[in-house]
Protein backbone atom coordinates (compact mmCIF):
# COMPACT_ATOMS: atom_id res chain seq x y z
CA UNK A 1 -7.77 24.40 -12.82
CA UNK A 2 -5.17 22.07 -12.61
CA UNK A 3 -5.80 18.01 -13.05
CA UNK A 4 -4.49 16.09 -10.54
CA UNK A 5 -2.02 13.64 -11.94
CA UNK A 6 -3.03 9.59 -11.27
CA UNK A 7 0.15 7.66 -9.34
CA UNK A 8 0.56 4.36 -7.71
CA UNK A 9 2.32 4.04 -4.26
CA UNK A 10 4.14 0.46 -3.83
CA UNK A 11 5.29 -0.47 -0.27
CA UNK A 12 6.79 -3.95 0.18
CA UNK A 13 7.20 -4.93 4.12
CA UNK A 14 7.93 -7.23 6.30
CA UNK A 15 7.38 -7.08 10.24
CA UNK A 16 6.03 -3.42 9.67
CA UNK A 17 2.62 -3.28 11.52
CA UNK A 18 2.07 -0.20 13.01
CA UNK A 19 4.27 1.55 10.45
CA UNK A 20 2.28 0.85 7.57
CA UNK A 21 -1.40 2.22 9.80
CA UNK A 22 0.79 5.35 10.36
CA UNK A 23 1.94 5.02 6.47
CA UNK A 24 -1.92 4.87 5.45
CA UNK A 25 -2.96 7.85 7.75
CA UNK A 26 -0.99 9.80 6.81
CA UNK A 27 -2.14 9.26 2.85
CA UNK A 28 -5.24 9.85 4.45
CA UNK A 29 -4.82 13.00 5.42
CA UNK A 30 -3.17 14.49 2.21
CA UNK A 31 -4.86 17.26 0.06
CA UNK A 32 -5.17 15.07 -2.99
CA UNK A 33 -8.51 13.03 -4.41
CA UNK A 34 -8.14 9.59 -2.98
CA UNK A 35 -9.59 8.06 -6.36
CA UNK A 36 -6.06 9.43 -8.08
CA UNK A 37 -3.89 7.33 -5.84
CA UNK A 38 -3.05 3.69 -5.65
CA UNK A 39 -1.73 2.19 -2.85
CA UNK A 40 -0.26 -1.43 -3.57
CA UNK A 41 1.42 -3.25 -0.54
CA UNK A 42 3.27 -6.08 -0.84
CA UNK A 43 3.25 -7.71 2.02
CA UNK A 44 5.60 -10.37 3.08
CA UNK A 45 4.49 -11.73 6.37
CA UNK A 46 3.37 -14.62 7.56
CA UNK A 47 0.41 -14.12 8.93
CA UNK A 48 -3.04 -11.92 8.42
CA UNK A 49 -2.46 -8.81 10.97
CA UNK A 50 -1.68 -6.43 8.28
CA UNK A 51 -4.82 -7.13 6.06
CA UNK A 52 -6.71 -6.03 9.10
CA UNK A 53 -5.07 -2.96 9.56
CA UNK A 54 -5.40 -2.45 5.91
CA UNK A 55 -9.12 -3.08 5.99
CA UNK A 56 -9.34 0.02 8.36
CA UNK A 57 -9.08 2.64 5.29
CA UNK A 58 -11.82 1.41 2.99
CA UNK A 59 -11.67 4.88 1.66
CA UNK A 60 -8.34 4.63 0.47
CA UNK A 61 -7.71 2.81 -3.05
CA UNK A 62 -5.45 -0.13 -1.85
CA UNK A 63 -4.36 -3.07 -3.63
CA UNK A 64 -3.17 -6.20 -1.15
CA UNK A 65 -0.57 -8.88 -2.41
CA UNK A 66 0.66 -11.45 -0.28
CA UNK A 67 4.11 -12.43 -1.16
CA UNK A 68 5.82 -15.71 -0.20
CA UNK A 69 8.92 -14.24 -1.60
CA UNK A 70 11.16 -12.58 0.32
CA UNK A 71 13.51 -9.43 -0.21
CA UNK A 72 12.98 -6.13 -1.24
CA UNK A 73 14.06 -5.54 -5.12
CA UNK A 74 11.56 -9.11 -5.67
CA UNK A 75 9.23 -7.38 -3.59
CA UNK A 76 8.72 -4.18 -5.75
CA UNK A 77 8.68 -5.93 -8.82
CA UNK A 78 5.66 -7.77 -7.76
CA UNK A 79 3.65 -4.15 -7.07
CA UNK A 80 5.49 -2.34 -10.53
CA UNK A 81 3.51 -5.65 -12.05
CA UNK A 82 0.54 -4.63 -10.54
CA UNK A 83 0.14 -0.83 -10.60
């Protein structure tokens, strides 16, 4: 039997609502052991509606930054730092 290998996802957005539920579905829904992945989003906005949508997959293994910086490359740093 073959391990499953560990791996961190990092998303950085911005203004990306419903694209990131969709995003976190779809993780969802993959054949691997939820335990083995990482999900870190950096998340630029302003305000709180994405840590609600985020709070919808308490099965999922998700890491939430807020980020007052703004720009992608800065972004991704941020979650490399974390995973």
């Amino acid at each position: 039997m073959v391990k499953n290998m560990k791996f961190s996802l990092i998303v950085a957005t911005l203004g990306r609502f419903e694209e990131v539920g969709k995003f976190l579905k779809s993780v969802e829904q993959c054949n691997y052991d939820n335990k083995d992945v990482e999900i870190i989003i950096v998340d630029q906005n302003e305000t709180s509606k994405l840590a609600a949508i985020v709070n919808e997959f308490k099965n999922l293994n998700i890491i939430h930054v807020k980020s007052k910086i703004k720009g992608l490359s800065q972004n991704r740093n941020i979650g490399i730092a974390k995973a």
